[in-house]
N, C-alpha and C. Protein backbone atom coordinates (compact mmCIF):
# COMPACT_ATOMS: atom_id res chain seq x y z
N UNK A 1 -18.68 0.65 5.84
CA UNK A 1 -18.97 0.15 4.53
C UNK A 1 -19.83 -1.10 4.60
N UNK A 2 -19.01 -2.12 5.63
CA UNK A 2 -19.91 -3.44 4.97
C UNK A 2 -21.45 -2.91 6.06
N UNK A 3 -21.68 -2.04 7.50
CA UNK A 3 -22.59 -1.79 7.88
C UNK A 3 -23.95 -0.96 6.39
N UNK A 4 -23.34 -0.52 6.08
CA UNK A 4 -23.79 0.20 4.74
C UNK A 4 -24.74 -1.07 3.57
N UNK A 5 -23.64 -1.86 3.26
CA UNK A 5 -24.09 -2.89 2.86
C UNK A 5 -25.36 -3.59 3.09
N UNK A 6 -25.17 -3.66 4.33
CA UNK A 6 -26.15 -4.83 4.86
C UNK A 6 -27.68 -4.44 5.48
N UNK A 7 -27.33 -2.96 5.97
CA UNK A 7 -28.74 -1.90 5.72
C UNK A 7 -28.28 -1.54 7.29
N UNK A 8 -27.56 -1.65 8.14
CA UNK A 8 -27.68 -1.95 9.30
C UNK A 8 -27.16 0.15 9.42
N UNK A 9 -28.44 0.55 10.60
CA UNK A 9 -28.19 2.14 10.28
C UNK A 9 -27.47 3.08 11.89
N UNK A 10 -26.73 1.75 12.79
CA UNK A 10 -25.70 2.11 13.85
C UNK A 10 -25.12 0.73 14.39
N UNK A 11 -24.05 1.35 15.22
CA UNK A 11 -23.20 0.29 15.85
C UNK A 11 -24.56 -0.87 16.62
N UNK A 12 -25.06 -0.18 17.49
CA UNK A 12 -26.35 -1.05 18.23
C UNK A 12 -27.01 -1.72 17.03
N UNK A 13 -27.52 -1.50 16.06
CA UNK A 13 -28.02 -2.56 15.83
C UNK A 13 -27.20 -3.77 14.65
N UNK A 14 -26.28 -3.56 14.63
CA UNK A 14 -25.05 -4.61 14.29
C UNK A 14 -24.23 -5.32 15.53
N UNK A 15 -24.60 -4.92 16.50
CA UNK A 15 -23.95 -5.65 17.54
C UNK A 15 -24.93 -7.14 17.92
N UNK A 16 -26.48 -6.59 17.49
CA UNK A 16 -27.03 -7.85 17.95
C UNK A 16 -26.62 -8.88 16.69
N UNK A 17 -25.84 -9.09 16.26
CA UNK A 17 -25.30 -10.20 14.96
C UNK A 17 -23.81 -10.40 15.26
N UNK A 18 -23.09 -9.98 16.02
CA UNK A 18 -22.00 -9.95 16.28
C UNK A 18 -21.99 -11.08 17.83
N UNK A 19 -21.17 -11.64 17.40
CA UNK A 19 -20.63 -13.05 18.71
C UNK A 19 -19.81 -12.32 19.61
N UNK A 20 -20.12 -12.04 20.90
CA UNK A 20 -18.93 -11.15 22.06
C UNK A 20 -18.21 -11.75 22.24
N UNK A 21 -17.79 -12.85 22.18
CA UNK A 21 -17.02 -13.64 22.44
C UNK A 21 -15.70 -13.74 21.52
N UNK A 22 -16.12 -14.00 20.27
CA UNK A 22 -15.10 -14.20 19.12
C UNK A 22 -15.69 -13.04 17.44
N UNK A 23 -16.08 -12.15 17.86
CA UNK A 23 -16.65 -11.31 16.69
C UNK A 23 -16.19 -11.82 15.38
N UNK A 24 -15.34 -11.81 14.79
CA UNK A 24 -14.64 -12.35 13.45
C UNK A 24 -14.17 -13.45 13.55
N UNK A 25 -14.81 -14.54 14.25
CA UNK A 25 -14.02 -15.69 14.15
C UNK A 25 -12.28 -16.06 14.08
N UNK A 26 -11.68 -15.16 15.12
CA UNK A 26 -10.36 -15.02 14.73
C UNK A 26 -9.67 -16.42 15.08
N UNK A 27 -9.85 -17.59 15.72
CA UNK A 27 -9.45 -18.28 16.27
C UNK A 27 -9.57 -19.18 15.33
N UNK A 28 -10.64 -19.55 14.72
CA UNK A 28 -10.72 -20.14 13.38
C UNK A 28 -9.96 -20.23 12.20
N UNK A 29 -9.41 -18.76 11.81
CA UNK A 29 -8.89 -17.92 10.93
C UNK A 29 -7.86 -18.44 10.97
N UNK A 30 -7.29 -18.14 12.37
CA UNK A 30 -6.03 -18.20 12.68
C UNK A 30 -5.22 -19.89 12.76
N UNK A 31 -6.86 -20.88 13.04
CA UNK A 31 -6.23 -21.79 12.92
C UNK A 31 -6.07 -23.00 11.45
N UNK A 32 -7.05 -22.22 10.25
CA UNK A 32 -6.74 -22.75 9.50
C UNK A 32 -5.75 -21.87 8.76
N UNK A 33 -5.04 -20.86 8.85
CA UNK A 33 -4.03 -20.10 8.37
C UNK A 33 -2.52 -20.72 8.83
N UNK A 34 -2.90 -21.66 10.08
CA UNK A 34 -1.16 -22.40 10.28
C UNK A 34 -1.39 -23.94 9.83
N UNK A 35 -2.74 -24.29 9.21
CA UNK A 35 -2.82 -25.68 8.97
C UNK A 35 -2.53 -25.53 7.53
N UNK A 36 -2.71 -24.56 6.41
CA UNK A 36 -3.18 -24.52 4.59
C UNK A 36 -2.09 -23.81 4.20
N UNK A 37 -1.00 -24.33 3.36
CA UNK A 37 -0.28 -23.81 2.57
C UNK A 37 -0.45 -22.41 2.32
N UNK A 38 0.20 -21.73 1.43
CA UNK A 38 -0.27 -20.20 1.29
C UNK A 38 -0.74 -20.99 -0.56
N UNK A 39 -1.61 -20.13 -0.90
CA UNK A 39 -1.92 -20.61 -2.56
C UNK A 39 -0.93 -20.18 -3.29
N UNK A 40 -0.83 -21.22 -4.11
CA UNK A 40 0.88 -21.57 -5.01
C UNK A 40 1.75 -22.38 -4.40
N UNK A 41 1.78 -22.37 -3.16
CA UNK A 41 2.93 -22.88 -2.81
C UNK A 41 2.62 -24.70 -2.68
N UNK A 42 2.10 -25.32 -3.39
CA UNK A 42 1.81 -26.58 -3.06
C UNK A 42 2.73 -27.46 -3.58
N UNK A 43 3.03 -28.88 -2.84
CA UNK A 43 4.36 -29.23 -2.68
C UNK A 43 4.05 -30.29 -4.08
């Protein structure tokens, strides 16, 4: 879908935009997901 989106017409040529290292930024994700409240819950 989002390859669809973006015009991109196989895996190869969406890989050259993709980081091998951390593809989705999961480490990021993950670290502002144990620093930010969940929304609503603010004290």
């Amino acid at each position: 879908m989002l390859m669809e989106y973006v015009g991109w017409k196989d895996v190869r040529s969406a890989m050259r935009y993709i980081d091998a290292a951390d593809p989705f930024a999961q480490h990021r994700i993950e670290t502002a997901l144990s620093v930010a409240p969940p929304p609503g819950i603010a004290g």
